[in-house]
N, C-alpha and C. Protein backbone atom coordinates (compact mmCIF):
# COMPACT_ATOMS: atom_id res chain seq x y z
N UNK A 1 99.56 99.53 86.45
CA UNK A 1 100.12 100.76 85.93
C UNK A 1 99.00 101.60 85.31
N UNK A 2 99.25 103.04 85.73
CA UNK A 2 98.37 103.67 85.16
C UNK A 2 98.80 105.46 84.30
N UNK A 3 98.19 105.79 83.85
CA UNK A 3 98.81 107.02 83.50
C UNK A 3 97.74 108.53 83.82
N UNK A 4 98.32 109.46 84.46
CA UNK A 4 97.33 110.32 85.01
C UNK A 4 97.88 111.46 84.05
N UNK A 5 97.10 112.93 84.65
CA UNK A 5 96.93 113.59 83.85
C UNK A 5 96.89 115.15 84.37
N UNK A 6 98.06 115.74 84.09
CA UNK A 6 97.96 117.11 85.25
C UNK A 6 96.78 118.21 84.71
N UNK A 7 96.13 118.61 85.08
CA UNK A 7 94.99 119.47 85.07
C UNK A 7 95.40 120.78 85.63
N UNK A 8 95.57 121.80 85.06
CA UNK A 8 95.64 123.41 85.47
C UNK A 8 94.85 124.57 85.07
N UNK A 9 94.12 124.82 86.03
CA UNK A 9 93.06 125.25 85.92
C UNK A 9 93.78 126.99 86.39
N UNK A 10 93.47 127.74 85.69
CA UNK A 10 93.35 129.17 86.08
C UNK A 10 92.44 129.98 85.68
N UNK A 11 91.67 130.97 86.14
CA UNK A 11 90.32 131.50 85.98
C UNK A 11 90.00 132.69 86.71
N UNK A 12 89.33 133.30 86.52
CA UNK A 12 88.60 134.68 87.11
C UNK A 12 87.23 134.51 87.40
N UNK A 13 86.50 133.32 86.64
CA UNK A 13 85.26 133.06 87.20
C UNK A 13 84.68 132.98 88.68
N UNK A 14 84.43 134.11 88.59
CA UNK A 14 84.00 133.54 90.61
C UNK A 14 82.97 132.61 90.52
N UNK A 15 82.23 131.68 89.90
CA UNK A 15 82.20 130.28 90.52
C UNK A 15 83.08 129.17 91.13
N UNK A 16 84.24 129.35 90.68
CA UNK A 16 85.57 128.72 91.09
C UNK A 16 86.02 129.62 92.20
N UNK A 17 86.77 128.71 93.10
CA UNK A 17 86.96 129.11 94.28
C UNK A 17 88.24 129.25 94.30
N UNK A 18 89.03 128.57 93.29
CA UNK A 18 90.64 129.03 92.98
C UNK A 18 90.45 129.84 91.90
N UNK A 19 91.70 130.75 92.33
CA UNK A 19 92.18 131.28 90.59
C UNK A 19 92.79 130.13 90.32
N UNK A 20 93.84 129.79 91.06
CA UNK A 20 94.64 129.19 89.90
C UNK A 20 94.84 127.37 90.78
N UNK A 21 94.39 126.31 90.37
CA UNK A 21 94.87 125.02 90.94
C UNK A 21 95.60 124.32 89.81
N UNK A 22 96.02 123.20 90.40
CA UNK A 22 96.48 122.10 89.80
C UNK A 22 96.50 120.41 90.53
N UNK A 23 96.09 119.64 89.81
CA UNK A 23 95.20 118.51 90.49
C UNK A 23 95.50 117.25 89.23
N UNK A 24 95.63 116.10 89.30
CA UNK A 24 96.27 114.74 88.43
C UNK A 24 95.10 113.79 88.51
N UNK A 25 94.91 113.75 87.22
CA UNK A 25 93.35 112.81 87.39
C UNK A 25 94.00 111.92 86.27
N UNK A 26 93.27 110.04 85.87
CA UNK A 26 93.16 109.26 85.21
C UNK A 26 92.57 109.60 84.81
N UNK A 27 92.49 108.81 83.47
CA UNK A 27 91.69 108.51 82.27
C UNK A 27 90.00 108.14 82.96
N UNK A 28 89.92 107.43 84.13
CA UNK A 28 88.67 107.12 84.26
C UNK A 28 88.16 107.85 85.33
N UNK A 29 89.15 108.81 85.67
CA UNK A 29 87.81 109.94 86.51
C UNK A 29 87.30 110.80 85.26
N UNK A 30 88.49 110.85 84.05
CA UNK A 30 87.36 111.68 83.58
C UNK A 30 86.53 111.21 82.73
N UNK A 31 86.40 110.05 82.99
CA UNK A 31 84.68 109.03 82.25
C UNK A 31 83.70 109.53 83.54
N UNK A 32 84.49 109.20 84.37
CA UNK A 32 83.07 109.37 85.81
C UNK A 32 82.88 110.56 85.48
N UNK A 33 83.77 111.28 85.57
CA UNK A 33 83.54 113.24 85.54
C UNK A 33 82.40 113.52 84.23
N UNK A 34 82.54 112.94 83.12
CA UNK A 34 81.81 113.03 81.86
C UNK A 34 80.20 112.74 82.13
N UNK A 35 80.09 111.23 82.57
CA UNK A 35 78.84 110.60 82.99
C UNK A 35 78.17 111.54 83.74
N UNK A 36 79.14 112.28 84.99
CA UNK A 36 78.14 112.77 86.17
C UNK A 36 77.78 113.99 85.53
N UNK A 37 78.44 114.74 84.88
CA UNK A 37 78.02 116.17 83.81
C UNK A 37 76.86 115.64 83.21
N UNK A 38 76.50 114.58 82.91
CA UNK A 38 75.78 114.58 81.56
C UNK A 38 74.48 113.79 82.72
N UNK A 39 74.44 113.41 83.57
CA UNK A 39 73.02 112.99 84.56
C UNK A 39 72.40 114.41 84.84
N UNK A 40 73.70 115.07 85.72
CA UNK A 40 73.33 116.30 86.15
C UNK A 40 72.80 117.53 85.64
N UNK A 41 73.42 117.94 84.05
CA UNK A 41 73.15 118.80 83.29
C UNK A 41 72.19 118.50 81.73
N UNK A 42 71.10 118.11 82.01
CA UNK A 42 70.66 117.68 80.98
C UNK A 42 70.48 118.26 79.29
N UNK A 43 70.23 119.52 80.09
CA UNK A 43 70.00 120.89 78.85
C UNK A 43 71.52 120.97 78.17
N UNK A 44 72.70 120.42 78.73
CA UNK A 44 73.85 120.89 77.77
C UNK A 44 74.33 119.55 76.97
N UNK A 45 74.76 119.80 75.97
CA UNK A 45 75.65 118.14 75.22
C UNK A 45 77.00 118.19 75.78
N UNK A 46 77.37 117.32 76.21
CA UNK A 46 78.41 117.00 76.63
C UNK A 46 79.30 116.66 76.04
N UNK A 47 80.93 117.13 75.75
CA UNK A 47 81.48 116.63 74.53
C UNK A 47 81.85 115.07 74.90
N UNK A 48 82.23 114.77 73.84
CA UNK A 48 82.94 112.98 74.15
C UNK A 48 84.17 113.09 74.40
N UNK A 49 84.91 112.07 75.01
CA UNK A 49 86.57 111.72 75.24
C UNK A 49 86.92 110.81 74.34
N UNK A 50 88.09 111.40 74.22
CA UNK A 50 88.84 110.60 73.39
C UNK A 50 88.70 109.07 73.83
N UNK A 51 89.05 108.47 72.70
CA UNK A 51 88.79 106.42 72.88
C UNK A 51 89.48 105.95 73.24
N UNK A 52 88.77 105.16 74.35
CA UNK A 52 89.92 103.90 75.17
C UNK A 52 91.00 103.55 74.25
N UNK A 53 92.00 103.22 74.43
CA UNK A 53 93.32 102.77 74.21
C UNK A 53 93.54 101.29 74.95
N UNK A 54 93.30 100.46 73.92
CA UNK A 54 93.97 99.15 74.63
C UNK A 54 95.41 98.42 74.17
N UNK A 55 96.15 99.05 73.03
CA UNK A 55 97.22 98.72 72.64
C UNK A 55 98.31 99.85 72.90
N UNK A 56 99.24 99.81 73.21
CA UNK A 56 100.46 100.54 73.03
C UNK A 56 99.93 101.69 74.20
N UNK A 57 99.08 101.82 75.24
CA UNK A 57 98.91 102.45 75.70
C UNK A 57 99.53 103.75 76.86
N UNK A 58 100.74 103.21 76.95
CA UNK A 58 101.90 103.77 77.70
C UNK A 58 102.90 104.42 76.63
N UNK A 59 102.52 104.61 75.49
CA UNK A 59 103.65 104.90 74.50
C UNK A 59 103.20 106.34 74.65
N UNK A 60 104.60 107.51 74.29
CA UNK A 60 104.52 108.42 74.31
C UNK A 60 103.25 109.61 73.36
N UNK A 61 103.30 108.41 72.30
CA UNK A 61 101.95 109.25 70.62
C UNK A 61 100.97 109.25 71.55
N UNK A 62 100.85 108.17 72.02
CA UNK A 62 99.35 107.64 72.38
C UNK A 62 99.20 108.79 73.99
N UNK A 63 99.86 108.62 74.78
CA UNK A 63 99.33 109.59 75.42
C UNK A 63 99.39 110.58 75.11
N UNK A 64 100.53 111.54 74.74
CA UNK A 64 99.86 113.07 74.02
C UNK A 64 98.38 112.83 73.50
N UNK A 65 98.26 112.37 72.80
CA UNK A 65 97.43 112.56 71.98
C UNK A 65 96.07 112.15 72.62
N UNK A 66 96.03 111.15 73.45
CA UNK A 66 94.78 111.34 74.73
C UNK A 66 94.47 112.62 75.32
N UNK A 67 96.18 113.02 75.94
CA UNK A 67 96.34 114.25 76.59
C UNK A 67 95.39 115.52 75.93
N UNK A 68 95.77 115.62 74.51
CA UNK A 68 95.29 116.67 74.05
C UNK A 68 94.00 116.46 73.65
N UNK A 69 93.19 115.23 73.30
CA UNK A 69 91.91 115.33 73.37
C UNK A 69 91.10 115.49 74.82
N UNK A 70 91.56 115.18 76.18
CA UNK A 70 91.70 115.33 77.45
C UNK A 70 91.57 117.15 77.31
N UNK A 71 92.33 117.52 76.69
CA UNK A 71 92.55 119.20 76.90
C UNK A 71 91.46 119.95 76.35
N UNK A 72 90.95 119.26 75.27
CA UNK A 72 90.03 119.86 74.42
C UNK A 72 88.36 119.68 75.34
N UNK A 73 88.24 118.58 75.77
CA UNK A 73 87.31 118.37 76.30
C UNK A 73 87.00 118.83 77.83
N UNK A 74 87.87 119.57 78.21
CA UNK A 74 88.00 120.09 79.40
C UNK A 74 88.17 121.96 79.13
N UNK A 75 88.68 122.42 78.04
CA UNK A 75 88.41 123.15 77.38
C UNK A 75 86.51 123.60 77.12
N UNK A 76 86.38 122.89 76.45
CA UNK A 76 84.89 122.98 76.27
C UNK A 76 83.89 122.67 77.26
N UNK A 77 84.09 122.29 78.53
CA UNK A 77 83.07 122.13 79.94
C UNK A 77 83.63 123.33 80.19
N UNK A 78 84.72 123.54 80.55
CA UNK A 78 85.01 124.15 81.77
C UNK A 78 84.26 126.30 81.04
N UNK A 79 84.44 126.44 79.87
CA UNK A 79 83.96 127.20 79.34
C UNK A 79 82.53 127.65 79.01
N UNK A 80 81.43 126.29 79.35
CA UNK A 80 80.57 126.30 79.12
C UNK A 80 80.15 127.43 80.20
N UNK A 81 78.80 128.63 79.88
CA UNK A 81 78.15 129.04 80.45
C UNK A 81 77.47 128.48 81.80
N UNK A 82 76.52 127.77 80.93
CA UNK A 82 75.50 127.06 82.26
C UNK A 82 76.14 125.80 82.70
N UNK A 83 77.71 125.61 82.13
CA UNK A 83 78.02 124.09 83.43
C UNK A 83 78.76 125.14 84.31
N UNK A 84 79.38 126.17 84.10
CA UNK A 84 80.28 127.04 84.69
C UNK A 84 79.19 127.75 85.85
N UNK A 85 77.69 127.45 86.17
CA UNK A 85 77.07 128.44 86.73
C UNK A 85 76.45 127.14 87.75
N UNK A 86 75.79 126.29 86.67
CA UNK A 86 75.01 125.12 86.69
C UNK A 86 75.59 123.90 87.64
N UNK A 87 76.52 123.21 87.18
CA UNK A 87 77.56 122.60 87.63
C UNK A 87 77.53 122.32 89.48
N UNK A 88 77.44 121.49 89.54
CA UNK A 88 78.80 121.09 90.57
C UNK A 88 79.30 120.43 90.99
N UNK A 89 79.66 119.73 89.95
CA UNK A 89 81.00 118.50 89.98
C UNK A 89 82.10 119.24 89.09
N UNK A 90 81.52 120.57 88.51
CA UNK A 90 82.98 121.39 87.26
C UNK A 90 84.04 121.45 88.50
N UNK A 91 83.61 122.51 89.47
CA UNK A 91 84.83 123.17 89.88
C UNK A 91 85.54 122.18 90.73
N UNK A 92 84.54 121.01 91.45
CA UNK A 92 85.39 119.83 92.66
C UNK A 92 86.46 119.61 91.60
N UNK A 93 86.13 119.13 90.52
CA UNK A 93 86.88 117.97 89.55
C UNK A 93 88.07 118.77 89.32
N UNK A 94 87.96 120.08 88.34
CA UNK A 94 88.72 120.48 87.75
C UNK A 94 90.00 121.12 88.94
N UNK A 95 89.09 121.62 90.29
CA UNK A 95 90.56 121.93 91.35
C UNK A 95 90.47 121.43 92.63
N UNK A 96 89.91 120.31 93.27
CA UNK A 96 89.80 119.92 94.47
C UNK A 96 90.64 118.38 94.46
N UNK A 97 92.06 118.56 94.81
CA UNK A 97 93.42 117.53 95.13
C UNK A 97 92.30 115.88 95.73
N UNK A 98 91.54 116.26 96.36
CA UNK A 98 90.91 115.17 96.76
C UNK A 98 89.78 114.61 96.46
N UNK A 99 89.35 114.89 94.98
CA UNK A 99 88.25 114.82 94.02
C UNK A 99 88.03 113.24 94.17
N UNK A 100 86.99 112.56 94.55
CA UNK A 100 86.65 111.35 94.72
C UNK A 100 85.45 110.78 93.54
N UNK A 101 85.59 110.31 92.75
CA UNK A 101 84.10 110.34 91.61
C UNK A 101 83.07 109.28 92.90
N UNK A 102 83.28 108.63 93.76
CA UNK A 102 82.21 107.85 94.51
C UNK A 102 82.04 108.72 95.20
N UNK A 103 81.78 110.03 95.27
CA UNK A 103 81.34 110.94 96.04
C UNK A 103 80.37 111.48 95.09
N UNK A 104 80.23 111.05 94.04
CA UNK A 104 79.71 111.93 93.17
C UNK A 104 78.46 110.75 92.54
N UNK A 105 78.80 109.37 92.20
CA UNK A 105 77.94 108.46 91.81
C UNK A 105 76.58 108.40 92.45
């Protein structure tokens, strides 16, 4: 069992190739997604994700509250200047349905 995570991305940035997607990622693409930002983009800090959860992890607190640190931290990449230019694992991740992180390792 696992718990994913709807992602909706809407934007005017023409680096992004959608205005508007929507795409369901786990908890551990967006560790891969984090890692590969932070090989690739050295010059930026990368924020952190919220902390593994090994108790009660399917309970409703506990995921909001992943969720919304999930939001915040996707918030703050996806806004960044130079990952928004720099980047390119931002736009696969954040709107491509078939986002693979072993495409990216």
């Amino acid at each position: 069992m696992y718990t994913d995570y709807e992602v909706m991305c809407k934007t005017n940035i023409p680096a992004f190739k959608l205005r508007h997607s929507i795409v369901r990622r786990r908890y551990s693409d967006f560790e891969a997604f984090r890692d590969i930002l932070e090989r690739e983009s050295t010059r930026v800090n990368i924020p952190s994700l919220p902390g593994k959860v090994f108790t009660n992890r399917f309970s409703d607190e506990v995921i909001e509250s992943r969720r919304e640190g999930l939001e915040r931290f996707v918030t703050i990449v996806a806004g960044h200047p130079l990952l928004q230019t720099g980047s390119k694992v931002l736009c696969a991740f954040l709107q491509d349905p078939a986002w693979d992180k072993s495409q990216w390792l």
